[in-house]
N, C-alpha and C. Protein backbone atom coordinates (compact mmCIF):
# COMPACT_ATOMS: atom_id res chain seq x y z
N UNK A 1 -77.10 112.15 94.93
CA UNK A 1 -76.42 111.52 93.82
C UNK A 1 -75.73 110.27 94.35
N UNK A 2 -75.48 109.42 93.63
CA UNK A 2 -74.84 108.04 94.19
C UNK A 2 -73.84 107.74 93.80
N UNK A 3 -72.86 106.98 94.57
CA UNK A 3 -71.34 107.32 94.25
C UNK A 3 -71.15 106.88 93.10
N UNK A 4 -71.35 105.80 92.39
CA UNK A 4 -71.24 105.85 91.25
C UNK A 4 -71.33 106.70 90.06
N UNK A 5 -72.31 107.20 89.97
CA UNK A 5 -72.64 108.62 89.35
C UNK A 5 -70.76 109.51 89.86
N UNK A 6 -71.09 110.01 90.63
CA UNK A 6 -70.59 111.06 91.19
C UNK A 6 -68.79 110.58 90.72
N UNK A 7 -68.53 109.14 90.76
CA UNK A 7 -67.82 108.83 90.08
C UNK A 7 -67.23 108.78 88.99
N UNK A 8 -68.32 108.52 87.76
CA UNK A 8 -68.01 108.91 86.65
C UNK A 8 -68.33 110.00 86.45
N UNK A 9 -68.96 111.27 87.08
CA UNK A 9 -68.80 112.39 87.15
C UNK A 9 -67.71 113.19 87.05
N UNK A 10 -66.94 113.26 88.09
CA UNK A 10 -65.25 112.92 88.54
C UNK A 10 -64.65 112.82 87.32
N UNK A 11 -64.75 111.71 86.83
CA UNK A 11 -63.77 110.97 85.91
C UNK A 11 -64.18 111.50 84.22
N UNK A 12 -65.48 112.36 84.09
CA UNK A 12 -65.42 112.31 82.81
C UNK A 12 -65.00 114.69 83.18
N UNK A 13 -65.16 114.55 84.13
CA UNK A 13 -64.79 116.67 83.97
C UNK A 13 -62.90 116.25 83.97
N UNK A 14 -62.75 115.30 84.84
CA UNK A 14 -61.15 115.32 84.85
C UNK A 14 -60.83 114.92 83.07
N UNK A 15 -61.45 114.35 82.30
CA UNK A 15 -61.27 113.74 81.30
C UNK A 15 -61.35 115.02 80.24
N UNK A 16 -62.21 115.93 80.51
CA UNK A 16 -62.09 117.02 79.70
C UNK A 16 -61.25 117.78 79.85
N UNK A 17 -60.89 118.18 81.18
CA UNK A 17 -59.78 119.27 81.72
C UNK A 17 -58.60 118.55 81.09
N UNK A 18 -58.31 117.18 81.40
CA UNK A 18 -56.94 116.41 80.72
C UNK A 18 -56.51 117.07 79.34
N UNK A 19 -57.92 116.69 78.32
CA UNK A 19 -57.67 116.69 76.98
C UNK A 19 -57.40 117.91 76.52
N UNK A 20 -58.24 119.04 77.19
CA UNK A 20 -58.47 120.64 76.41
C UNK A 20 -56.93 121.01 77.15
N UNK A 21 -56.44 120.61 78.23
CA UNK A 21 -55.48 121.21 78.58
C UNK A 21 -54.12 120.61 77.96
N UNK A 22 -54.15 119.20 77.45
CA UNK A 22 -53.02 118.85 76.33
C UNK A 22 -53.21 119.73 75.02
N UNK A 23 -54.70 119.96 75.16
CA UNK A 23 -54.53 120.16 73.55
C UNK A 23 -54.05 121.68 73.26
N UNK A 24 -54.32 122.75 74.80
CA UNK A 24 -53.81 123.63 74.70
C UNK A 24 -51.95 123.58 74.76
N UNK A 25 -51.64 123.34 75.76
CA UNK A 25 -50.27 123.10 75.28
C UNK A 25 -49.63 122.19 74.38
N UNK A 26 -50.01 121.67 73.33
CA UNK A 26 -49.45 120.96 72.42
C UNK A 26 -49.66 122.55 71.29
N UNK A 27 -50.83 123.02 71.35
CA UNK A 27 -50.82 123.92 69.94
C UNK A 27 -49.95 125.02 70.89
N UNK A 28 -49.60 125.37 71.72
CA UNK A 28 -49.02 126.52 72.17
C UNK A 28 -47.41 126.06 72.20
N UNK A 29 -47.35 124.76 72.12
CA UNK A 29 -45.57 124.64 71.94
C UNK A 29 -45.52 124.58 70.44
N UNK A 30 -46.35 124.18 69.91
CA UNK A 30 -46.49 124.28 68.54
C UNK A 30 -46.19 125.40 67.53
N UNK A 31 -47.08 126.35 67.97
CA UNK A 31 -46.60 127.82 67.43
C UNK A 31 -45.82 128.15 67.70
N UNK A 32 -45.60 127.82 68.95
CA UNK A 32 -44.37 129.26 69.21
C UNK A 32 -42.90 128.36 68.39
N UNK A 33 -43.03 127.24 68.59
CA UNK A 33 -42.13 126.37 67.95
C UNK A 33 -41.52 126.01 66.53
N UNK A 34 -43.05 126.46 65.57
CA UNK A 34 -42.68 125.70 64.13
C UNK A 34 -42.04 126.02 63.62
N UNK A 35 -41.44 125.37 62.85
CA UNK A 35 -40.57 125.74 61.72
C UNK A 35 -41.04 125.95 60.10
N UNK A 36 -40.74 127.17 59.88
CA UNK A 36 -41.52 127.86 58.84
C UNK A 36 -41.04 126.56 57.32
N UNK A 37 -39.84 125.75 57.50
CA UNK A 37 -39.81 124.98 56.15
C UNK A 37 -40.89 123.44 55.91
N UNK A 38 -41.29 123.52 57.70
CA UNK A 38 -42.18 122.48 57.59
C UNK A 38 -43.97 122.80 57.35
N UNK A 39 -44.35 122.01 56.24
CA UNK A 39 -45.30 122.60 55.98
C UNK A 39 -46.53 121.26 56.04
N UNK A 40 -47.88 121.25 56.46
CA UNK A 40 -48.67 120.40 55.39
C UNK A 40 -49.00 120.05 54.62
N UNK A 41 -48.87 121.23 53.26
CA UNK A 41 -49.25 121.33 52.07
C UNK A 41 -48.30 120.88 51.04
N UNK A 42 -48.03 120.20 49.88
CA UNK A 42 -46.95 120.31 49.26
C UNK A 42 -47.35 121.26 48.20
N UNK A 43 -45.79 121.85 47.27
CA UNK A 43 -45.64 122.54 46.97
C UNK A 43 -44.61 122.83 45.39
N UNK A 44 -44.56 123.57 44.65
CA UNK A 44 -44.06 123.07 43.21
C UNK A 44 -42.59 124.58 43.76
N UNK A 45 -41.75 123.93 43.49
CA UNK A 45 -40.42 124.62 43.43
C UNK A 45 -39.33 124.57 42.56
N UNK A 46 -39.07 126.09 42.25
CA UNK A 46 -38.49 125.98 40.55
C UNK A 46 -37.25 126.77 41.15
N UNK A 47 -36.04 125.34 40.35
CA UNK A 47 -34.82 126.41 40.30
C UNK A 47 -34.73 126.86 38.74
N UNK A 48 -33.90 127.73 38.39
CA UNK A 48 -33.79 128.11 36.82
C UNK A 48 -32.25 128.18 36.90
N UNK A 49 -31.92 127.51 35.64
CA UNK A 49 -30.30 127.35 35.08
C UNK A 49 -30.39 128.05 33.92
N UNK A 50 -29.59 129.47 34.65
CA UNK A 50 -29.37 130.09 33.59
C UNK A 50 -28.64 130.27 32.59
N UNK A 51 -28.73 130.67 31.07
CA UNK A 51 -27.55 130.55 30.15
C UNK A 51 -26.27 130.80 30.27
N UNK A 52 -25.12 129.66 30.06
CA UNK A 52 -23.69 130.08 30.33
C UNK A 52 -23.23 129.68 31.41
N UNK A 53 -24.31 128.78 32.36
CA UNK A 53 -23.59 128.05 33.77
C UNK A 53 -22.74 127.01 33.52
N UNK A 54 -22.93 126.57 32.18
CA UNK A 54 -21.62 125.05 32.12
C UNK A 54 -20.34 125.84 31.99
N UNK A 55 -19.88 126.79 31.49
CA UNK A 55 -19.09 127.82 31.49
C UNK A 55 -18.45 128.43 32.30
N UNK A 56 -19.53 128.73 33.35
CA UNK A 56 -18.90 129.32 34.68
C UNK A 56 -18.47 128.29 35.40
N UNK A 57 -19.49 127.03 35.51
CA UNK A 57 -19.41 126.13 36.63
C UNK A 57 -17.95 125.33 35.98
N UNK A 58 -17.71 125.38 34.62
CA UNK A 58 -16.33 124.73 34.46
C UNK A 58 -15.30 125.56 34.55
N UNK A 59 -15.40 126.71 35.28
CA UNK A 59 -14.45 128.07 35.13
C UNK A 59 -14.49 128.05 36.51
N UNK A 60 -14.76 127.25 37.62
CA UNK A 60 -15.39 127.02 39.31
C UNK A 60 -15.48 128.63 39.61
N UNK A 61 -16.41 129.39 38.93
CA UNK A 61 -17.24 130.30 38.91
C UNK A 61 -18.71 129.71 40.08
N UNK A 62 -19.00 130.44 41.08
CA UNK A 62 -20.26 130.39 41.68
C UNK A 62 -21.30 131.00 41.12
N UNK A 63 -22.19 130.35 40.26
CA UNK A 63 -23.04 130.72 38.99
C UNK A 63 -24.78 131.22 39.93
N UNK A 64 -25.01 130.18 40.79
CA UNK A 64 -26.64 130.25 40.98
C UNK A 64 -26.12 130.78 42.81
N UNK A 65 -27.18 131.16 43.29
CA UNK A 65 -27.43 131.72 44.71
C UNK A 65 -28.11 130.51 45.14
N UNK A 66 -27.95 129.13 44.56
CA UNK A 66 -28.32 127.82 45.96
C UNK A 66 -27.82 127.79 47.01
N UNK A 67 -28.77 127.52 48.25
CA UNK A 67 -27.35 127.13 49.26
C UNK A 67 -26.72 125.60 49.66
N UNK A 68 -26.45 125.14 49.96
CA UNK A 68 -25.52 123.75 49.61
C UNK A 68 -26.90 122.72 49.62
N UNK A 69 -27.70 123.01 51.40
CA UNK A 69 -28.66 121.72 51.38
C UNK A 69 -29.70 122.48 51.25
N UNK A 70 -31.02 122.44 50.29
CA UNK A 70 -32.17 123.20 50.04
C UNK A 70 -33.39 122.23 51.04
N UNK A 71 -34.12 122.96 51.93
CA UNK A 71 -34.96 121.87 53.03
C UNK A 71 -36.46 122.07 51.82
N UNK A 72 -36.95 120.90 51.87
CA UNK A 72 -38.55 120.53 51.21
C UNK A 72 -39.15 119.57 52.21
N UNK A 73 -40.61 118.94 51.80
CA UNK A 73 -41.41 118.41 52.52
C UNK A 73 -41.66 117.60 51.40
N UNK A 74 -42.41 116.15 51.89
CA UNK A 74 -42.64 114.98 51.55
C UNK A 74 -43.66 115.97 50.45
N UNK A 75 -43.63 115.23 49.25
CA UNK A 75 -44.20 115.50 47.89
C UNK A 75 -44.34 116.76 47.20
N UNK A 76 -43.22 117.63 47.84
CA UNK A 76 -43.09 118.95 47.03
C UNK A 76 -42.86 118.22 45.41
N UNK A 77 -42.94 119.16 44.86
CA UNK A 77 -42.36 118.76 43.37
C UNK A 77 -40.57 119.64 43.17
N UNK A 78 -39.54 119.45 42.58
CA UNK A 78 -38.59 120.46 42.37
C UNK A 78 -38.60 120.53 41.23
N UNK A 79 -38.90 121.38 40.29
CA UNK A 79 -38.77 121.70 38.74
C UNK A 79 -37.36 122.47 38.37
N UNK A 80 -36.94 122.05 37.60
CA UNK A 80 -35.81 122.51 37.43
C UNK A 80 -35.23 122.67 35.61
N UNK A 81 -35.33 124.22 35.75
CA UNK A 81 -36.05 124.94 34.34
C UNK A 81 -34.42 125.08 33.75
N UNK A 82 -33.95 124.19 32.41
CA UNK A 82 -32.44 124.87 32.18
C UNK A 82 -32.71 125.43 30.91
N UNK A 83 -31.82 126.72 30.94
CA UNK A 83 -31.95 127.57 30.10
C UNK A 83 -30.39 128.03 29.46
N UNK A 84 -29.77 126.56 29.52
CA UNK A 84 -28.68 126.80 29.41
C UNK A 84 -28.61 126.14 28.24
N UNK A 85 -27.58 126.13 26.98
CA UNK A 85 -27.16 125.65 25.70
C UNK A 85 -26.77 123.98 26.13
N UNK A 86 -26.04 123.79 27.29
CA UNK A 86 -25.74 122.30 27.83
C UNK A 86 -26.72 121.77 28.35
N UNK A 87 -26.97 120.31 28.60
CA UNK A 87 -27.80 119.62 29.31
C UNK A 87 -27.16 119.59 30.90
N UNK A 88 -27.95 119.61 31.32
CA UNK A 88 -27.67 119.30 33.13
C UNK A 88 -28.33 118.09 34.00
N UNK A 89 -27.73 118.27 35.25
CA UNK A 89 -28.51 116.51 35.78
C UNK A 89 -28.23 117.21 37.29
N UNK A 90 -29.60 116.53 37.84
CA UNK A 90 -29.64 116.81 39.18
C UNK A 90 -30.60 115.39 39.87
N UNK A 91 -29.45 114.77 40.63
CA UNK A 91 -29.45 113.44 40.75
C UNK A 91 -29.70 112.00 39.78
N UNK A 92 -30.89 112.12 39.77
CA UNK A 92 -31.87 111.58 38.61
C UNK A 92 -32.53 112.02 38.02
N UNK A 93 -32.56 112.92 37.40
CA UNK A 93 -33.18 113.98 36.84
C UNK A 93 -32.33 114.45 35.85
N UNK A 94 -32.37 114.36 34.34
CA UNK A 94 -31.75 114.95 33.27
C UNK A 94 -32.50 115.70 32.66
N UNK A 95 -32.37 117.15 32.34
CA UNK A 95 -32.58 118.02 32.04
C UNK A 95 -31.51 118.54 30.56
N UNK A 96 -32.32 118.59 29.44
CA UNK A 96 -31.52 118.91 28.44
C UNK A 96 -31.56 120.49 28.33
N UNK A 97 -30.77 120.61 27.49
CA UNK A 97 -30.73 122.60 27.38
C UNK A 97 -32.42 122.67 27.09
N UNK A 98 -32.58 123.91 27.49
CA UNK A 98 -33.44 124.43 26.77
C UNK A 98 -35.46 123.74 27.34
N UNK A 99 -35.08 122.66 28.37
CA UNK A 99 -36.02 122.46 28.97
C UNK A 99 -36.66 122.00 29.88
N UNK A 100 -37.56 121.62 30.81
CA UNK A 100 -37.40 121.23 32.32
C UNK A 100 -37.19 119.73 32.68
N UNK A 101 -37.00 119.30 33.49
CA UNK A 101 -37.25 118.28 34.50
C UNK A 101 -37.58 118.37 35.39
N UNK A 102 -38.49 117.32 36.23
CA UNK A 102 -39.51 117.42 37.40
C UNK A 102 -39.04 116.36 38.82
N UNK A 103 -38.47 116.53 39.96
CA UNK A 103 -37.58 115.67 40.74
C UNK A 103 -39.25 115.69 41.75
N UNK A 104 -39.74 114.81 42.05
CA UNK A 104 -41.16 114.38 42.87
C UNK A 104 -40.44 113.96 44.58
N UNK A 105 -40.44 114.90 44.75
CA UNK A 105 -39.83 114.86 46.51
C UNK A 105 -40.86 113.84 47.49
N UNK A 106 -40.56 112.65 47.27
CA UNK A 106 -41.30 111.46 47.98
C UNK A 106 -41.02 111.14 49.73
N UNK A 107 -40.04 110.78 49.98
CA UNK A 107 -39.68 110.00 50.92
C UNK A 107 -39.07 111.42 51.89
N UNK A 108 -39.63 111.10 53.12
CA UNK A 108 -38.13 111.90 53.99
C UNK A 108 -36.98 111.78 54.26
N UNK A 109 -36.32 112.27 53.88
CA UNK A 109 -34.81 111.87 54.09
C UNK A 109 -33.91 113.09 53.66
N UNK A 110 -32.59 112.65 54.07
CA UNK A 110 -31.31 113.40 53.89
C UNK A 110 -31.11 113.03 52.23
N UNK A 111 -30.63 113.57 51.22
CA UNK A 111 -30.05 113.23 50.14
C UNK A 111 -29.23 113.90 49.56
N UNK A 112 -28.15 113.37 49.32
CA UNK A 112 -27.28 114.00 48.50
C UNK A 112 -27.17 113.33 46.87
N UNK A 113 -27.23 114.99 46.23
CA UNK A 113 -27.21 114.32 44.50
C UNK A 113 -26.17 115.39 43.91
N UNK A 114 -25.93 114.16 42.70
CA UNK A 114 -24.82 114.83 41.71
C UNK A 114 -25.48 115.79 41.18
N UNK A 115 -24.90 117.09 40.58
CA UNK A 115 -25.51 118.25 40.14
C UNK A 115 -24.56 118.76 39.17
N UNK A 116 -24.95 118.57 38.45
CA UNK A 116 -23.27 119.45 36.92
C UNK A 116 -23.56 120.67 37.29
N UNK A 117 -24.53 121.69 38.28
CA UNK A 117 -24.79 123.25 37.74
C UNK A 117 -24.36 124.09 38.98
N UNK A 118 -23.87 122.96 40.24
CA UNK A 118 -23.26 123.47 41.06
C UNK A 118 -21.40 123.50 40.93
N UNK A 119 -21.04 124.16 41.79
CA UNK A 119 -19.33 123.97 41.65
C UNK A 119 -18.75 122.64 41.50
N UNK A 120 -19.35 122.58 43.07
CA UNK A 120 -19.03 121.41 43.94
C UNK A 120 -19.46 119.95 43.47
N UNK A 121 -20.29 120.24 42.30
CA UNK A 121 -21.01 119.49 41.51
C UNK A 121 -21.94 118.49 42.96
N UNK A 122 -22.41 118.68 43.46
CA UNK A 122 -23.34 117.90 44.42
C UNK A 122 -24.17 119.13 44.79
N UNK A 123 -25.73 118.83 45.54
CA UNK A 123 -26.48 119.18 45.92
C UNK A 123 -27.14 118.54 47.11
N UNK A 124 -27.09 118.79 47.97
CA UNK A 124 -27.86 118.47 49.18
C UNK A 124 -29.30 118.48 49.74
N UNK A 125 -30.30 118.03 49.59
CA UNK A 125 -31.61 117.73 49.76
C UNK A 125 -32.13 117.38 51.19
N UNK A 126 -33.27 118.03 52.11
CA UNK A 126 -33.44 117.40 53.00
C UNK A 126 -34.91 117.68 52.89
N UNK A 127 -35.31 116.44 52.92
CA UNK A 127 -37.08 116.35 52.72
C UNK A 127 -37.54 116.06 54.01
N UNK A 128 -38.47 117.22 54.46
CA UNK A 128 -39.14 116.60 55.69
C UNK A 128 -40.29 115.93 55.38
N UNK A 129 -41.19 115.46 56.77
CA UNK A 129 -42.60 114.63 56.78
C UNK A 129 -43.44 115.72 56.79
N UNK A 130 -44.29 115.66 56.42
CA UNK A 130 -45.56 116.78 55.98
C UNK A 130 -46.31 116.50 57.41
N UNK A 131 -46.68 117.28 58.19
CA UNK A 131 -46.81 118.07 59.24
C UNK A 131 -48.50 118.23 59.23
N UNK A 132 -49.08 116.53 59.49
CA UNK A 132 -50.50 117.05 59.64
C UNK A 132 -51.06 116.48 60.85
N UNK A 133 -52.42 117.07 60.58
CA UNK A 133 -53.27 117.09 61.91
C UNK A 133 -53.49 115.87 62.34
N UNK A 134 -53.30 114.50 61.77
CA UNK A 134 -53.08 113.73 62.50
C UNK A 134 -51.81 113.71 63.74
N UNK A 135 -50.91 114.28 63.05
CA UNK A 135 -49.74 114.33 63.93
C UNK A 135 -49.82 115.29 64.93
N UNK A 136 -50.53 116.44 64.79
CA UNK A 136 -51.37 117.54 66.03
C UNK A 136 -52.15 116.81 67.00
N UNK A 137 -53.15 116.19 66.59
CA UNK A 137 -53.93 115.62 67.65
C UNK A 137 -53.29 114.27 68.44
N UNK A 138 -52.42 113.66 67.86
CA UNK A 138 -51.69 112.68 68.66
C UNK A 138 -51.04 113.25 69.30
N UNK A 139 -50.36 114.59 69.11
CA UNK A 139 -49.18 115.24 70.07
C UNK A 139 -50.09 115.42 71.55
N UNK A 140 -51.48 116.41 71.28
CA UNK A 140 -52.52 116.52 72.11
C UNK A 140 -52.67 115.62 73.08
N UNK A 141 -52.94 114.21 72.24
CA UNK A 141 -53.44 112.97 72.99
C UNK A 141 -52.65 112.32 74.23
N UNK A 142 -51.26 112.49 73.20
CA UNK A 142 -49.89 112.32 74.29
C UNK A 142 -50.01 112.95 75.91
N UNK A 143 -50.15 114.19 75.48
CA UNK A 143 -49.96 114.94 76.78
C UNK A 143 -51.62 114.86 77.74
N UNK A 144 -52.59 114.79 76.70
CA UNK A 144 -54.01 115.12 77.25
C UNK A 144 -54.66 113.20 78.35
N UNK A 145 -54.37 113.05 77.53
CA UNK A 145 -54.60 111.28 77.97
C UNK A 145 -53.86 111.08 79.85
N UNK A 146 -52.60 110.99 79.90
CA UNK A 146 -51.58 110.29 80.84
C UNK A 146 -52.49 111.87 82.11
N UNK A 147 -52.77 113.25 81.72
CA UNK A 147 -52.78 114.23 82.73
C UNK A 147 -54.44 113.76 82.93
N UNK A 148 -55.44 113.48 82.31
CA UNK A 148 -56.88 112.98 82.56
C UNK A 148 -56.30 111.67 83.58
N UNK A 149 -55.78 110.94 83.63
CA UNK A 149 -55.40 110.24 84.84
C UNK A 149 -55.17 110.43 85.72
N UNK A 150 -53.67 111.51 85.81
CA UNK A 150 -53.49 111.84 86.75
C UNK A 150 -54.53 112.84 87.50
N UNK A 151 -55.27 113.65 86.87
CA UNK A 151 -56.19 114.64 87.50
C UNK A 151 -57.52 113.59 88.33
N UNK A 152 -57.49 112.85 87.55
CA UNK A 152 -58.90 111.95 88.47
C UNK A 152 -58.18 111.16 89.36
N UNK A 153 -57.16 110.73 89.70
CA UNK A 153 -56.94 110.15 90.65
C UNK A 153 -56.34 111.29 91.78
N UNK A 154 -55.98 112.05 91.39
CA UNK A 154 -55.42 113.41 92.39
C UNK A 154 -56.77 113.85 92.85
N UNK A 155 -57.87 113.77 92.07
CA UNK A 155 -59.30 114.15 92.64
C UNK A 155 -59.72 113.45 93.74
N UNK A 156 -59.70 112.20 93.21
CA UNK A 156 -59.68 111.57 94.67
C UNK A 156 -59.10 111.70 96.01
N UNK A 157 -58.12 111.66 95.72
CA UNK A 157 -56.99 112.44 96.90
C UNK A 157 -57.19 113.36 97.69
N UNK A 158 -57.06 114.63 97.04
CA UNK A 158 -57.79 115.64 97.42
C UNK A 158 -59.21 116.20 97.97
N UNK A 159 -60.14 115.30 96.99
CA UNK A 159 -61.49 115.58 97.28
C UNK A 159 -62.04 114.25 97.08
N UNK A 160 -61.95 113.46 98.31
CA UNK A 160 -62.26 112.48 98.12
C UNK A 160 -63.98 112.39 99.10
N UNK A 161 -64.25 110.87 98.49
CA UNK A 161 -66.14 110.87 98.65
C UNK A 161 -65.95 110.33 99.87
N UNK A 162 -67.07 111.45 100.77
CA UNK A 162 -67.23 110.99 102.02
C UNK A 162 -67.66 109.98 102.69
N UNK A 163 -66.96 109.26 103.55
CA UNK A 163 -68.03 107.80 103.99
C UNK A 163 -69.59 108.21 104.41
N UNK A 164 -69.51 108.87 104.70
CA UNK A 164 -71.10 109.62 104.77
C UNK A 164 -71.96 109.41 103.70
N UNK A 165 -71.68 110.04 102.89
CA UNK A 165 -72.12 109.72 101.11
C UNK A 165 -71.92 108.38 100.81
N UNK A 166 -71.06 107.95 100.89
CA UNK A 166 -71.15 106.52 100.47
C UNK A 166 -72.19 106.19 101.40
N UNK A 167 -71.94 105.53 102.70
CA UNK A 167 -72.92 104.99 103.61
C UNK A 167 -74.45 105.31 103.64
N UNK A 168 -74.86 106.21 102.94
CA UNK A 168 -75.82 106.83 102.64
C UNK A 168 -76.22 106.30 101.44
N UNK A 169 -75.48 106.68 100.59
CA UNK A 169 -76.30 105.63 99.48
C UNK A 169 -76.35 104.22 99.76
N UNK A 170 -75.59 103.67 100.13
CA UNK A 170 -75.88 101.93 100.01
C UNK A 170 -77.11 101.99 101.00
N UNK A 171 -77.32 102.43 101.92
CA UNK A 171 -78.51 102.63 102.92
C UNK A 171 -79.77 102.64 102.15
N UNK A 172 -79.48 103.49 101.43
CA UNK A 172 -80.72 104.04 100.70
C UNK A 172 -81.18 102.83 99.11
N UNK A 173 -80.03 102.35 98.92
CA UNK A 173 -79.91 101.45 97.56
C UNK A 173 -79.63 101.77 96.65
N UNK A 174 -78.43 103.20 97.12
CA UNK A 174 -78.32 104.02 95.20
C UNK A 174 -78.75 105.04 94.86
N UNK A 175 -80.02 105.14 95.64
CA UNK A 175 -81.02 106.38 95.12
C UNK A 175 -80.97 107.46 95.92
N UNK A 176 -81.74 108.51 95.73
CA UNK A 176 -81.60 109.33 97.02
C UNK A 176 -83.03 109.83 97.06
């Protein structure tokens, strides 16, 4: 074989070992890691305002089981069903008695919104980024890429081509 060959030989097994071995530890910090509110998929999420919360909530009665900041993902939908005799508002979102409004969870971010159906009258929102396989295989690439370097040049190092072999091929012209 001629060093060239034997070269990119080298350089394309180190190139596989690099990648399969980022790509194994990227999905193995991955799992053991995720967080169950981050999702790929979006998703339709319904609170319900039930009859008699303008009542309680003006009586600073704790009416609904929300908890202060509710976590979503980029384009969940939040539906928000009132079934109450009053109209309600949750941020931008007005909701009259008796029927829904639809809040389209766009952007990631922290948000805080006015809410008539909480005490505290505010609601806390935190929208994450939707969690896809583009963003898997770049994590991969990260780690798989920079270690395919380092493994082919440590190859060399280690198991490097004998002047023998070399001197032998140029002797020969390459061929064997």
């Amino acid at each position: 074989m001629n060093m060239t060959k034997a070269v990119l030989l080298r350089i394309g097994i180190s190139l596989i070992i690099g990648v399969v071995g980022g790509w194994l530890i990227s999905e193995t910090s991955y799992q053991s890691m995720k967080d169950p509110n981050r999702r790929d998929e979006a998703r339709q999420i319904e609170i319900v305002i039930p009859e008699g919360t303008a009542e309680r909530v003006a009586a600073g009665e704790e009416n609904l089981s929300l908890p202060e900041t509710m976590t979503f993902v980029e384009g969940d939908l939040l539906i928000v069903r009132n079934q109450d005799t009053v109209s309600h508002q949750l941020g931008p979102v007005w909701v009259p008695a008796q029927s829904s409004g639809v809040l389209e969870l766009i952007t990631a971010n922290n948000y805080s919104y006015a809410c008539s159906f909480q005490v505290d009258q505010v609601m806390g929102i935190q929208v994450l980024p939707r969690l896809t396989l583009g963003m898997r295989v770049t994590g991969a690439l990260m780690i798989g890429l920079p270690s395919w370097v380092m493994i082919a040049l440590y190859s060399f190092l280690i198991f490097p081509i004998k002047k023998q072999q070399a001197v032998q091929s140029a002797q020969t012209g390459g061929t064997e």
